[in-house]
C-alpha atoms as a PDB file:
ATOM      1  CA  UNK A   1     -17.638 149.663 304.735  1.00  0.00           C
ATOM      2  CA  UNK A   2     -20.260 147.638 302.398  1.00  0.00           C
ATOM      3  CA  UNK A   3     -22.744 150.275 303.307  1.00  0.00           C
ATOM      4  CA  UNK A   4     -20.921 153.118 302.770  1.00  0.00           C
ATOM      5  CA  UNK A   5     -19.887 151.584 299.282  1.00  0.00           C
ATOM      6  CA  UNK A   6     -23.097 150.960 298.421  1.00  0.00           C
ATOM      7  CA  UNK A   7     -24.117 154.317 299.633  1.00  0.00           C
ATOM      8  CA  UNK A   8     -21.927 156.343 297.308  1.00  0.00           C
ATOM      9  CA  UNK A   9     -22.672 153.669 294.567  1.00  0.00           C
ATOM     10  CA  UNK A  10     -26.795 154.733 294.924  1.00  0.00           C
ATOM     11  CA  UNK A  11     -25.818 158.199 295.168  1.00  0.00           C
ATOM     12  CA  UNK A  12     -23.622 158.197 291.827  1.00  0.00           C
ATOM     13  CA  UNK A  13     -26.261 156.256 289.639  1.00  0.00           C
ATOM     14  CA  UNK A  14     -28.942 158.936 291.371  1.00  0.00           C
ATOM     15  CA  UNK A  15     -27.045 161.928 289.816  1.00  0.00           C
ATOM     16  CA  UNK A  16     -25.860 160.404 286.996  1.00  0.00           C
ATOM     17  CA  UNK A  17     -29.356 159.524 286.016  1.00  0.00           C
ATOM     18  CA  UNK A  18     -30.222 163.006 287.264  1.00  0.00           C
ATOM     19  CA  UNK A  19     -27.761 164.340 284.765  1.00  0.00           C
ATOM     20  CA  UNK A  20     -28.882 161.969 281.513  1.00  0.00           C
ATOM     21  CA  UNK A  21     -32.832 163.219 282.049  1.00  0.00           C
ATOM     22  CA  UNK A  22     -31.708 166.906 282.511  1.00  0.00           C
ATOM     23  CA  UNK A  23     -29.526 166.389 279.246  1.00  0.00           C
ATOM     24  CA  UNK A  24     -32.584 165.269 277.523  1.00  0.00           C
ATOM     25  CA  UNK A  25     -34.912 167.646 278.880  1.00  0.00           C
ATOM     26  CA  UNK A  26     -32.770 170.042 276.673  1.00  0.00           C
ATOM     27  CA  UNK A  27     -34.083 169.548 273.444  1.00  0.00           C
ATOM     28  CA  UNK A  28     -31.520 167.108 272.779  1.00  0.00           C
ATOM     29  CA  UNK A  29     -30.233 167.695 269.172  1.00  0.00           C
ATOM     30  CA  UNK A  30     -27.653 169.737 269.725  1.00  0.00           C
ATOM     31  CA  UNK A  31     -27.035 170.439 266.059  1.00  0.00           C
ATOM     32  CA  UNK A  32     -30.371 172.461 265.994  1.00  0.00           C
ATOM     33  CA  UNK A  33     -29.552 174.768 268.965  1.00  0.00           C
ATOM     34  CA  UNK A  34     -28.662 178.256 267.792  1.00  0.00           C
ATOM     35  CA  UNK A  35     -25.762 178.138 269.509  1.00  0.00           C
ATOM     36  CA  UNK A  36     -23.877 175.935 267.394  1.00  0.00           C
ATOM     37  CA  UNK A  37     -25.389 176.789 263.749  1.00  0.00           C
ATOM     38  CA  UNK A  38     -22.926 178.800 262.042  1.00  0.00           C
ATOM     39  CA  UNK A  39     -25.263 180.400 259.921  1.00  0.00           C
ATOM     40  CA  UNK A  40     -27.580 181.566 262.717  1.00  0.00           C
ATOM     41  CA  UNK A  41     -24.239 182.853 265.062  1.00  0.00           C
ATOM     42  CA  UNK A  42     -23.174 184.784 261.739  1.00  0.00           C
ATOM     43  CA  UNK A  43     -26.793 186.588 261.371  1.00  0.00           C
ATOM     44  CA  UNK A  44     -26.712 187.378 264.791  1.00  0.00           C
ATOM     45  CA  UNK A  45     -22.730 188.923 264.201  1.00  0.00           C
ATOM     46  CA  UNK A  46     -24.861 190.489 261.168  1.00  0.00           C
ATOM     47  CA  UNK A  47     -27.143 192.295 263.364  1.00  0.00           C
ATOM     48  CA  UNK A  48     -24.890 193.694 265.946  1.00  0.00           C
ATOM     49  CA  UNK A  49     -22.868 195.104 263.198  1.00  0.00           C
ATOM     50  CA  UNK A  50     -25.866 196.831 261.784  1.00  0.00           C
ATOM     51  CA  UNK A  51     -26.978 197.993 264.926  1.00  0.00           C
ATOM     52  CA  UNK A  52     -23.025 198.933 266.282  1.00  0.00           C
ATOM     53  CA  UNK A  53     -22.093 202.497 266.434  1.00  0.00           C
ATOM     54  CA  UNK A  54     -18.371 203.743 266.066  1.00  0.00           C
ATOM     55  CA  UNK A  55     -16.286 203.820 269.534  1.00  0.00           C
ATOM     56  CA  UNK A  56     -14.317 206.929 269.639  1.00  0.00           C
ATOM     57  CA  UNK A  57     -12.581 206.349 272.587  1.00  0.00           C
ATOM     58  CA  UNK A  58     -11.193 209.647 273.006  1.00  0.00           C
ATOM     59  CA  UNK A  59     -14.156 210.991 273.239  1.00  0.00           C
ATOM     60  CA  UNK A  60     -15.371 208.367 275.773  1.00  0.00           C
ATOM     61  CA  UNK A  61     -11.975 208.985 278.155  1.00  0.00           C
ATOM     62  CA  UNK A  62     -12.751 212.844 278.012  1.00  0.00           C
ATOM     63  CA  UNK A  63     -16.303 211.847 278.988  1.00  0.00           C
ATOM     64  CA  UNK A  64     -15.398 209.611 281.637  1.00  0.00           C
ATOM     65  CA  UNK A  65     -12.461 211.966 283.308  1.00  0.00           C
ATOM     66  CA  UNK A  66     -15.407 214.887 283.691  1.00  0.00           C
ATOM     67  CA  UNK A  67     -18.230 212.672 284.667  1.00  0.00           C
ATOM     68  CA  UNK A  68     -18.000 208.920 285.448  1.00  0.00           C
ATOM     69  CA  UNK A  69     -21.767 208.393 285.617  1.00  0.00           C
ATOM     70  CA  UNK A  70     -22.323 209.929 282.258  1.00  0.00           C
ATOM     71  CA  UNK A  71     -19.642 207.912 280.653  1.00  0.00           C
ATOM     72  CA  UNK A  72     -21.859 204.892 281.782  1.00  0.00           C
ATOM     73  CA  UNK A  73     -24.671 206.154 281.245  1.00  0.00           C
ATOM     74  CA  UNK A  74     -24.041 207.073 277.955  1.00  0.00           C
ATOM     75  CA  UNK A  75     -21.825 203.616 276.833  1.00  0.00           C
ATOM     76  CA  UNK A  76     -22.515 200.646 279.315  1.00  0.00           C
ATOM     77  CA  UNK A  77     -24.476 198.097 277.334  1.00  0.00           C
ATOM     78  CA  UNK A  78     -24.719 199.743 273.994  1.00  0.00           C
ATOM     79  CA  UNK A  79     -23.252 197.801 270.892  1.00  0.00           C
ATOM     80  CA  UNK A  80     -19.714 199.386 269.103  1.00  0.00           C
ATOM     81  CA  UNK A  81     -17.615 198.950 266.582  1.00  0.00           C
ATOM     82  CA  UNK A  82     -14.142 199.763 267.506  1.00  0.00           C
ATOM     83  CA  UNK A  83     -10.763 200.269 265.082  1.00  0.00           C
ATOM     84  CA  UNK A  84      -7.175 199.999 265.555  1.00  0.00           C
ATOM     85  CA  UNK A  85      -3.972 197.988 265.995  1.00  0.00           C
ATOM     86  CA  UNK A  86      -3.826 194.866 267.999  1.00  0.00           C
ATOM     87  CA  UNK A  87      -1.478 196.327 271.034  1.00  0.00           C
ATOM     88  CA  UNK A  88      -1.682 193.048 273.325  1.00  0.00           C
ATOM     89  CA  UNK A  89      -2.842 189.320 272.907  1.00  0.00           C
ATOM     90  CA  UNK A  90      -4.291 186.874 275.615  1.00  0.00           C
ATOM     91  CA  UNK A  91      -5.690 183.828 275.156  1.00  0.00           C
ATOM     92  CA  UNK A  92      -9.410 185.112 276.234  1.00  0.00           C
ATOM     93  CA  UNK A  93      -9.222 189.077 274.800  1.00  0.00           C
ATOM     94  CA  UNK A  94      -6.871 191.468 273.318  1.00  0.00           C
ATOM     95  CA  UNK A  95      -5.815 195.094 273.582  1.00  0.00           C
ATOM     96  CA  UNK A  96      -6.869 197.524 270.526  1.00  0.00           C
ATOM     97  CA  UNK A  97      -5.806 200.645 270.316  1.00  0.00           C
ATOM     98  CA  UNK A  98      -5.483 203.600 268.125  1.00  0.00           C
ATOM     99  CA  UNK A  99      -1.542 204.430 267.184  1.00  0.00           C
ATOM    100  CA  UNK A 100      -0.474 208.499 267.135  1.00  0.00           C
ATOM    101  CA  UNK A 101       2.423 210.220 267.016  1.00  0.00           C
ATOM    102  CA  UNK A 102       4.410 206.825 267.282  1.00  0.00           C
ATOM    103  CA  UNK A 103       2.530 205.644 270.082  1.00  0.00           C
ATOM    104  CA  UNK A 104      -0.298 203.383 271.224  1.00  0.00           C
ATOM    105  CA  UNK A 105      -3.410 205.114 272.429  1.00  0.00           C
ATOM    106  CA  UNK A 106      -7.028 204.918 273.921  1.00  0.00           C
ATOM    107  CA  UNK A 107      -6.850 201.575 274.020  1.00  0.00           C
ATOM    108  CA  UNK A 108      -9.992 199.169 274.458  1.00  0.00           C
ATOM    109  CA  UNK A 109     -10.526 195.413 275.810  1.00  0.00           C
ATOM    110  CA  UNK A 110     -12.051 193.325 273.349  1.00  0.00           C
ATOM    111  CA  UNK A 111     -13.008 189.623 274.369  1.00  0.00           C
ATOM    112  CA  UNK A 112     -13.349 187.573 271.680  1.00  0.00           C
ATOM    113  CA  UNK A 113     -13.431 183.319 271.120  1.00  0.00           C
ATOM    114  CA  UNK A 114      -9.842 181.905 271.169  1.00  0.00           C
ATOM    115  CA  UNK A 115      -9.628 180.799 267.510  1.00  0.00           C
ATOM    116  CA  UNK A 116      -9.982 184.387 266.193  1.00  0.00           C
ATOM    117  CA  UNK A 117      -7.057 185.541 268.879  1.00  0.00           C
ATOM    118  CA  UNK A 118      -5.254 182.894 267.456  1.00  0.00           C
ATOM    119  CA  UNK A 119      -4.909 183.997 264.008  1.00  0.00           C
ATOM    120  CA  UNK A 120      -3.905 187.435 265.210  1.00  0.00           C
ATOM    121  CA  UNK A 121      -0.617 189.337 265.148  1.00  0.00           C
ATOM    122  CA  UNK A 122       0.573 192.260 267.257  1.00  0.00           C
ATOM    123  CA  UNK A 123       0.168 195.478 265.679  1.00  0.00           C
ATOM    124  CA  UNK A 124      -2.451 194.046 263.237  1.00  0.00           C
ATOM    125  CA  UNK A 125      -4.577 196.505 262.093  1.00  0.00           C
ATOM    126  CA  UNK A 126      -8.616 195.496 262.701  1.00  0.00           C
ATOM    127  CA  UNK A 127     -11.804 196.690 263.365  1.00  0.00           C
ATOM    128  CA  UNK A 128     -14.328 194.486 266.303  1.00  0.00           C
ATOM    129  CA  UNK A 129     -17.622 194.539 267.165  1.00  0.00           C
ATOM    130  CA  UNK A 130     -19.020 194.081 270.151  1.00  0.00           C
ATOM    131  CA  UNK A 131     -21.463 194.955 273.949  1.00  0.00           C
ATOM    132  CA  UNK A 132     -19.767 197.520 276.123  1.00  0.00           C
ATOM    133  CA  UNK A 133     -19.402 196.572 279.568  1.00  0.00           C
ATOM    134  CA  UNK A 134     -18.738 200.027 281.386  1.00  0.00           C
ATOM    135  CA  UNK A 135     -15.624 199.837 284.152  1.00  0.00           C
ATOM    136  CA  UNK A 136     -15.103 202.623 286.439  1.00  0.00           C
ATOM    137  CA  UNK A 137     -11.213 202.036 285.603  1.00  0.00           C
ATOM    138  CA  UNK A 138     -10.769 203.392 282.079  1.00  0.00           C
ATOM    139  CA  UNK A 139      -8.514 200.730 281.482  1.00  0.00           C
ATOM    140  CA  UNK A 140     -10.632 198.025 282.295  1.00  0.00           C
ATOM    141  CA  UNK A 141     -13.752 199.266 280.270  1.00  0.00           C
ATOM    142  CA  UNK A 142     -14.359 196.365 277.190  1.00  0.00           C
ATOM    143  CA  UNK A 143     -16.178 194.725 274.538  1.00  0.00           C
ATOM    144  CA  UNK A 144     -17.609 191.534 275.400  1.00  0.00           C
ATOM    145  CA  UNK A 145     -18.924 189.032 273.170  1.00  0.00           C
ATOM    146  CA  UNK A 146     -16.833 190.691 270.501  1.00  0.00           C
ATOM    147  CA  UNK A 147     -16.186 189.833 266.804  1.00  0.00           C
ATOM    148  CA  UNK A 148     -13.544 190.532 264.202  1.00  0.00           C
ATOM    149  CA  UNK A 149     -14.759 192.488 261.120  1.00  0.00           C
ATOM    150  CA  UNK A 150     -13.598 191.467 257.924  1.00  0.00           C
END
């Protein structure tokens, strides 16, 4: 039993020393990654926005019911800026859709950090920013690394 102990003991230090050099390896000032800098992660929001066209997603359903592959061809990857009322919240995305003739409509996934879901309301009016990931089910289509707006 000494052996095995002593085993698992050598194999424990091995990967934790293992892990401390990879951490290291890593630049290790984590303040100085890009990652965490506010100021760089809110130029980078600034560029998607510039670059974000408007989602109509009308226009995208009517595209998608005639001719899934243009739908994706057309949307998957591309950056968008969509507006609306917050239909649904989750703790990792919410549902925005546009509201006509007293209902909810074309709605669109949006994934965004869970501190900005938190501050949100149902049937909050906003506008989000994010990378399209194309879904063959309409309803499933979404904005991934998404922003709020303001």
């Amino acid at each position: 039993m000494n052996t095995l102990t002593r085993r698992n003991f050598l194999i424990a230090g091995a990967i934790g020393a293992a892990g401390a050099l990879s951490l290291t390896g890593c630049g290790g000032n984590p303040s100085a990654d890009s990652d965490t800098d506010p100021e760089a992660h809110k130029a980078s929001q600034e560029d998607l926005l510039s670059e974000a066209e408007d989602f109509d997603a009308e226009e995208f359903f009517d595209i998608q019911n005639e001719n899934e592959a243009k739908a994706k061809q057309e949307h998957d990857g591309k950056v968008f800026r969509a507006s609306g009322y917050v239909e649904d919240i989750y703790t990792d995305y919410i549902i925005v859709s546009e509201f006509k003739y007293g209902v909810y409509c074309n709605p669109i996934i949006a994934e965004l950090p869970e501190e900005e879901i938190a501050e949100l309301s149902m049937e909050q009016e906003i506008t989000v920013c994010g990378t399209f990931e194309y879904a063959e089910d309409p309803n499933l289509s979404r904005l991934v690394d998404a922003f709020i707006v303001e």
